[in-house]
Protein backbone atom coordinates (compact mmCIF):
# COMPACT_ATOMS: atom_id res chain seq x y z
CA UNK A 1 143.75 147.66 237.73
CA UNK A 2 141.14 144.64 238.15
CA UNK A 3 138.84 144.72 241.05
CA UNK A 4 135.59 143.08 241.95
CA UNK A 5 132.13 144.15 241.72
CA UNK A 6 128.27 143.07 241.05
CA UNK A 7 126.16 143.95 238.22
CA UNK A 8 123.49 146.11 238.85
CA UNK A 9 121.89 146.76 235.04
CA UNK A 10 122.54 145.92 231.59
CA UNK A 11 120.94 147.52 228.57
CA UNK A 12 122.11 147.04 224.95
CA UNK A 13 125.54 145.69 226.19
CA UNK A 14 126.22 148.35 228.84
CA UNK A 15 126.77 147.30 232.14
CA UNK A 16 126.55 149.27 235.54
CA UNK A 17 128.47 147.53 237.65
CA UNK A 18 128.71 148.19 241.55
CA UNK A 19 132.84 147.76 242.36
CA UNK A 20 133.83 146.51 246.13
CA UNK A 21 135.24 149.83 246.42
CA UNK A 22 131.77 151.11 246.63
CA UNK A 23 132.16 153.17 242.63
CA UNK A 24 129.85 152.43 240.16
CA UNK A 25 131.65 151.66 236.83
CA UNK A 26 129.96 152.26 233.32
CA UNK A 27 131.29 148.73 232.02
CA UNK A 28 131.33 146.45 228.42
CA UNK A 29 131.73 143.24 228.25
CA UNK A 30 134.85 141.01 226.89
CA UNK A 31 133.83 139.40 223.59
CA UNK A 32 134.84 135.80 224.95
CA UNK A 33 131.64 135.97 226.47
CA UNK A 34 129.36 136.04 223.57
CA UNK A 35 131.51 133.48 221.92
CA UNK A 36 130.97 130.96 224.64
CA UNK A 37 127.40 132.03 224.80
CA UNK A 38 127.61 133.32 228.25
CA UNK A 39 125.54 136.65 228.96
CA UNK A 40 126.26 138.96 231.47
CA UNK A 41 123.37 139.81 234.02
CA UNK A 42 122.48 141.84 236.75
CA UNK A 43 123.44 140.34 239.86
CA UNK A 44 126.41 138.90 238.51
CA UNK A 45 129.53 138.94 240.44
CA UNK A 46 131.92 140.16 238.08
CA UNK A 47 136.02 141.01 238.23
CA UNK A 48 136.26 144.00 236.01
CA UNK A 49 139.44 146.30 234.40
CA UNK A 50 138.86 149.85 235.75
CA UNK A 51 140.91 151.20 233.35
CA UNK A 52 139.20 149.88 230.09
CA UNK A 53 135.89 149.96 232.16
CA UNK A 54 135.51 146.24 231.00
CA UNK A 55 134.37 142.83 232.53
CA UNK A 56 136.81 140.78 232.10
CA UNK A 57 135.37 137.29 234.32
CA UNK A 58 132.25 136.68 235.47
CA UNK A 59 132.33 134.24 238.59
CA UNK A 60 129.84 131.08 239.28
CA UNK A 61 126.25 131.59 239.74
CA UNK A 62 125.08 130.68 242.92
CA UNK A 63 121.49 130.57 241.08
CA UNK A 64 119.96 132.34 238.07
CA UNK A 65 116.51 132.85 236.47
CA UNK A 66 115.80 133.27 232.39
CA UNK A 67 112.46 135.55 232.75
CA UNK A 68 113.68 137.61 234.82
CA UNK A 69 117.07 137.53 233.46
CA UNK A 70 118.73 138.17 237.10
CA UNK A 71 121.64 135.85 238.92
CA UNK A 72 122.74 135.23 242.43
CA UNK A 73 118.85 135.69 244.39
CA UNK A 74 118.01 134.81 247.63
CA UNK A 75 114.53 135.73 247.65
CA UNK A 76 111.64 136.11 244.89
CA UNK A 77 108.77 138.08 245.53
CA UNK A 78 106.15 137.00 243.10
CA UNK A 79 103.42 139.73 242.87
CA UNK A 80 100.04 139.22 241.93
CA UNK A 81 97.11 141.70 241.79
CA UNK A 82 93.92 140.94 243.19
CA UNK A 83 92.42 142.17 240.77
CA UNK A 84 92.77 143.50 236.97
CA UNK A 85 94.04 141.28 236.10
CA UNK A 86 92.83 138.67 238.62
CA UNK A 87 95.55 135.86 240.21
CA UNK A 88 96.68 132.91 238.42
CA UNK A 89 97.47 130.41 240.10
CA UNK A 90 99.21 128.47 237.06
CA UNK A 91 101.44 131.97 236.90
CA UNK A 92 102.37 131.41 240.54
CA UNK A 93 102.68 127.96 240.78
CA UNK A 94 105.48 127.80 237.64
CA UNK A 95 107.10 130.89 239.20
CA UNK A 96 107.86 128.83 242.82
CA UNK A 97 108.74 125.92 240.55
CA UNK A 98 111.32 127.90 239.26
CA UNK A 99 112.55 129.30 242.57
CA UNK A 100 112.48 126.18 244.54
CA UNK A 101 114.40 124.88 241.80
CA UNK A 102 116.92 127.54 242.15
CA UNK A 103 116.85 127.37 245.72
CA UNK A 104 115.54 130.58 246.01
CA UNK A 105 113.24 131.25 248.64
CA UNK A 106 109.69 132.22 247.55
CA UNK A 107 107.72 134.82 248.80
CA UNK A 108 103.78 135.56 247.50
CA UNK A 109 102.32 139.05 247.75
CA UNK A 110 98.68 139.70 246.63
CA UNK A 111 98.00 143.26 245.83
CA UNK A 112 94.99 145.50 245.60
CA UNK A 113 93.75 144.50 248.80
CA UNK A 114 92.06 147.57 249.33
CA UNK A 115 89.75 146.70 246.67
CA UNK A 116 89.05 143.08 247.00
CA UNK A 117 89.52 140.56 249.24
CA UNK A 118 92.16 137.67 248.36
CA UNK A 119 92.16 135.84 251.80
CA UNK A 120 91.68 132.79 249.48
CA UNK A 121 94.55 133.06 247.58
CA UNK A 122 96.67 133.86 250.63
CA UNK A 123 95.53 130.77 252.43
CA UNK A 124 96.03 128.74 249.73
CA UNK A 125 100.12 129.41 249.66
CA UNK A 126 100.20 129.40 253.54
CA UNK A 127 98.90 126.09 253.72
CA UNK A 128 101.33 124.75 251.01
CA UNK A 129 103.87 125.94 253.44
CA UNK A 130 104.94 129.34 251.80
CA UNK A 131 105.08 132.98 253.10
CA UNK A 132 102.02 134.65 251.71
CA UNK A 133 100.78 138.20 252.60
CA UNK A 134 97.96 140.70 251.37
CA UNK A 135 98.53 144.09 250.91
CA UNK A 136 97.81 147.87 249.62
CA UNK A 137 100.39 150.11 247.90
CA UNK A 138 97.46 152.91 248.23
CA UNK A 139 96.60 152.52 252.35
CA UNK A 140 99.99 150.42 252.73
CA UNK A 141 98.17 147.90 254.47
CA UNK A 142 99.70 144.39 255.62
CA UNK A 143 103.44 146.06 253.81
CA UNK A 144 104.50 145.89 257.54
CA UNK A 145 103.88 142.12 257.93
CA UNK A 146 106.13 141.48 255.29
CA UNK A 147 108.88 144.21 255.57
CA UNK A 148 111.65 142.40 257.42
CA UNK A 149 111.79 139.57 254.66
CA UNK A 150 113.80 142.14 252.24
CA UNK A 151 116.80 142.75 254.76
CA UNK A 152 119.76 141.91 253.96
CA UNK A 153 118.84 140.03 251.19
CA UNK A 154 118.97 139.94 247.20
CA UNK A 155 115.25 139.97 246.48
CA UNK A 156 113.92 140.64 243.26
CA UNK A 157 109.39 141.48 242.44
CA UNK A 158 108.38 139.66 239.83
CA UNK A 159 104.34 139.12 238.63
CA UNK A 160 102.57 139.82 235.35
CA UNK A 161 102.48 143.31 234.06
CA UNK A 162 99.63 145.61 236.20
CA UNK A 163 100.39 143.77 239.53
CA UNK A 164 102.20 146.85 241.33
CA UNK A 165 105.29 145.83 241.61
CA UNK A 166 107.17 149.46 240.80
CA UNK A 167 104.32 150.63 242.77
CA UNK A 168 105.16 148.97 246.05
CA UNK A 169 108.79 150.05 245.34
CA UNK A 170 107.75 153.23 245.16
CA UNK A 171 106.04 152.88 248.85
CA UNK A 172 109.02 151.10 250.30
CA UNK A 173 111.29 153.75 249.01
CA UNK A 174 110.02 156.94 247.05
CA UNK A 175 113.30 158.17 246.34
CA UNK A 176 113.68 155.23 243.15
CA UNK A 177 111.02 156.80 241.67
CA UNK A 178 110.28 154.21 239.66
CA UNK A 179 107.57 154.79 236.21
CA UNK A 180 104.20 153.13 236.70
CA UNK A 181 101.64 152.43 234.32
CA UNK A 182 97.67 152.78 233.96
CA UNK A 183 95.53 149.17 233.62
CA UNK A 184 94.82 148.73 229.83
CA UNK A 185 90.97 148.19 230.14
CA UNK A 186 91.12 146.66 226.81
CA UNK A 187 93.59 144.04 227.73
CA UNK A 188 93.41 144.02 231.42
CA UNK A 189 96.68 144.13 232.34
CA UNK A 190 99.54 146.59 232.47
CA UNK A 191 101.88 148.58 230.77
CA UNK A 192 105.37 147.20 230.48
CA UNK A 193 106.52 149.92 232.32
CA UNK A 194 110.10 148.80 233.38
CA UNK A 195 112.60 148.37 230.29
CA UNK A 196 115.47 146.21 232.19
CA UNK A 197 115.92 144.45 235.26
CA UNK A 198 117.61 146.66 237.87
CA UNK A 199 119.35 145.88 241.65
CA UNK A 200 118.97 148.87 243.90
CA UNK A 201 120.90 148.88 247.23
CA UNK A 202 117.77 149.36 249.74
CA UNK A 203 117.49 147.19 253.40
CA UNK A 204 120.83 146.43 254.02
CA UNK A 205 120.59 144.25 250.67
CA UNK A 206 119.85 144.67 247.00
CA UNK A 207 115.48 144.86 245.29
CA UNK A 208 115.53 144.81 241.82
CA UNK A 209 112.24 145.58 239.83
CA UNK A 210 111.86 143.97 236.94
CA UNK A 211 110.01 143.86 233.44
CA UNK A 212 106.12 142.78 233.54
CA UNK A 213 105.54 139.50 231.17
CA UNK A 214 102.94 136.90 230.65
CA UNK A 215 102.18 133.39 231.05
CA UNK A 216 103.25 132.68 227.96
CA UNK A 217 106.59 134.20 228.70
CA UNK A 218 107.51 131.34 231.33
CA UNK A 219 109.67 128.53 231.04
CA UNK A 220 109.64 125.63 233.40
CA UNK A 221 112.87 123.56 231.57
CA UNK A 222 116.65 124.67 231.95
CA UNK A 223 117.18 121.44 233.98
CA UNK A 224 113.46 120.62 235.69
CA UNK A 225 111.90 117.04 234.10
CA UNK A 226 109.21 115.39 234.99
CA UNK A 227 111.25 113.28 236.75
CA UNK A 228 112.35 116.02 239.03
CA UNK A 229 109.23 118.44 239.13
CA UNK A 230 107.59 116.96 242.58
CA UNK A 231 110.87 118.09 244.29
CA UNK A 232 109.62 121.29 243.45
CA UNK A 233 106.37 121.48 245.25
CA UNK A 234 107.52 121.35 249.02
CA UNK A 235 104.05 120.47 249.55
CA UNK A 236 104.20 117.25 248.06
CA UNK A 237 107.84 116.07 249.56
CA UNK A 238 106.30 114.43 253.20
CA UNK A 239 104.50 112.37 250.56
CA UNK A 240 106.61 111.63 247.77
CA UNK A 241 108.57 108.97 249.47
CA UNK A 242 105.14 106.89 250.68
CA UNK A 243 103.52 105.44 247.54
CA UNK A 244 103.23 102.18 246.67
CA UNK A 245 105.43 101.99 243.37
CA UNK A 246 108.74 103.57 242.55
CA UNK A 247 108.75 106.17 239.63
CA UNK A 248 104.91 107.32 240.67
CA UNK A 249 103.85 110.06 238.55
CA UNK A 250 101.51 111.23 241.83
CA UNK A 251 99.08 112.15 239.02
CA UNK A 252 96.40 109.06 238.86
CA UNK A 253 98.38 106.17 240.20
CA UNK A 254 96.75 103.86 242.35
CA UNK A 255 98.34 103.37 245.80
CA UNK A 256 99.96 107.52 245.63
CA UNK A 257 100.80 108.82 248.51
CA UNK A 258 100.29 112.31 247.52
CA UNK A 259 96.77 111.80 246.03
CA UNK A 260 95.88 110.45 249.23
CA UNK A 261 96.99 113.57 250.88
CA UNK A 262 95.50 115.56 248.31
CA UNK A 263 91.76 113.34 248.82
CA UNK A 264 92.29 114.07 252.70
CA UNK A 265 93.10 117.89 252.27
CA UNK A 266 96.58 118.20 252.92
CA UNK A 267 97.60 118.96 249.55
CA UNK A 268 95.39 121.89 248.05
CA UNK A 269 93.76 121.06 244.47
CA UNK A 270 95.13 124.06 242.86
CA UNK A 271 98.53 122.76 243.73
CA UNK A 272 97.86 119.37 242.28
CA UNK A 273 96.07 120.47 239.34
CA UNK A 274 98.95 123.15 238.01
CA UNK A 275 101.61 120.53 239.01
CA UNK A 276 99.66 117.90 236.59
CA UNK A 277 99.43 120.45 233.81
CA UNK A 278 103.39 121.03 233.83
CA UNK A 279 103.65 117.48 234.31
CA UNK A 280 102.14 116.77 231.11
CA UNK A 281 104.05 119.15 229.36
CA UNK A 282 107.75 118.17 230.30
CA UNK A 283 106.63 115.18 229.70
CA UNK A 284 106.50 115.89 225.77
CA UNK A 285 110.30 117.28 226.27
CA UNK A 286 113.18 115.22 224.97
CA UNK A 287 116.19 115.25 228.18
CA UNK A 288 118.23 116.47 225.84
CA UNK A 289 116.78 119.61 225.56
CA UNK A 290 115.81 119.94 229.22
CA UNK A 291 119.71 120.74 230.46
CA UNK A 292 120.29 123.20 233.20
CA UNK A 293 121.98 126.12 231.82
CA UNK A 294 122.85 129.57 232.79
């Protein structure tokens, strides 16, 4: 019998897969799949045999991200401690690249706020026009202010290793019991303490937690030029439309729109200077090996 179902986890080609029927199915995948270089992931909306506890079709993404490897989102929580290791705005800034790309609305949370403040940082996403919120997983302040945004929604935390993402699962609901790790003082940043990416079915939705990574980790390609990058800053689009020349870069153009914003304040120099930087580097990509892909 074939009936439908999402992917919750996959590790070393085992899938858990949550049917419509409300069972969860130990499932493998079909070999067609690796042969047309198609990978199952959590998230996925998937028709499955029961009997041979196999996926047999997986159907079309809505969305789906590389790092983490997750499909189908409608919200991305990008974590970032305020401290050990400290916020990076480059981090950030690729990360709501990615999920404005995917049309996946961002959400910024800045941790540790019981032990410095990070008003800055949190001001600096509000005024670009994003949610942004401060909190502690310790005193669980400011988790209020941004508790409705996970209902009834796919939402997944993402952030460098050490931010506190299992940690604030953990607060939002102890019975996950997710594994934390201790700050490396060596390397100032955390354990990888999650293995996989996981959905659990919390808020009338599904949170997954997912593995830590770093910078280097990211990818800003799979479809995103340099043509198309300034459609990713929502900040810049009131301004994209208003310079002087077709094609504008809105890096050091004479008559740009968005560096005029950016001279009178409206566009914050962090913003500006990260989307330069990425700029730059699609710019050394061949189209050809930019493609969208799942």
């Amino acid at each position: 019998m074939k009936v439908a179902g999402r992917i919750l986890k996959g590790v070393g080609g085992l899938y858990t897969v949550l049917t419509d029927q409300g069972t969860v199915l130990p499932c493998k995948a079909r070999g067609i799949f690796r042969k047309e270089g198609v990978k199952p992931l959590a998230g996925d909306f998937v028709t499955v045999d029961a009997a041979e506890q196999t996926i047999v079709e997986i159907q079309k993404r809505r969305n789906s991200l590389l790092r983490p490897p997750i499909s189908n989102l409608d919200k991305l929580f990008i974590v970032a401690a305020g401290v050990s290791p400290p916020p990076s705005y480059a981090v950030i800034d690729r990360l709501l690249v990615s999920a404005c790309f995917q049309h996946i609305e961002p959400v910024i949370l800045f941790s540790k706020a019981d032990l410095v403040d990070v008003s800055e940082y949190v001001g600096v996403y509000r005024r670009a026009g994003f949610h942004s919120f401060s909190f502690s997983s310790v005193t669980g302040e400011g988790i209020d202010s941004f508790l409705p945004l996970f209902e009834n929604s796919v939402s997944v935390l993402t952030g460098n290793s050490g931010a506190g993402k299992s940690t604030l699962l953990n607060r939002l609901a102890p019975q996950l019991s997710l594994q934390t790790g201790e700050i490396s003082k060596k390397l100032g940043r955390g354990k990888h303490t999650t293995r996989s990416v996981e959905l659990f079915p919390l808020f009338g939705g599904f949170i997954a937690d997912t593995p830590g990574f770093s910078a280097l980790d990211l990818e800003i390609g799979r479809g995103i030029t340099k043509n198309n990058l300034a459609e990713c800053f929502p900040d810049f689009l009131p301004y994209v439309d208003r310079c002087r020349f077709t094609g504008c870069s809105h890096t050091v153009e004479k008559g740009c729109a968005v560096l005029a914003a950016l001279a009178e304040g409206k566009i914050e120099r962090t913003r500006h200077a990260d989307y330069v930087a990425m700029y730059d580097e699609l710019k050394a990509i061949p189209d050809w090996m930019n493609k969208n892909r799942d």
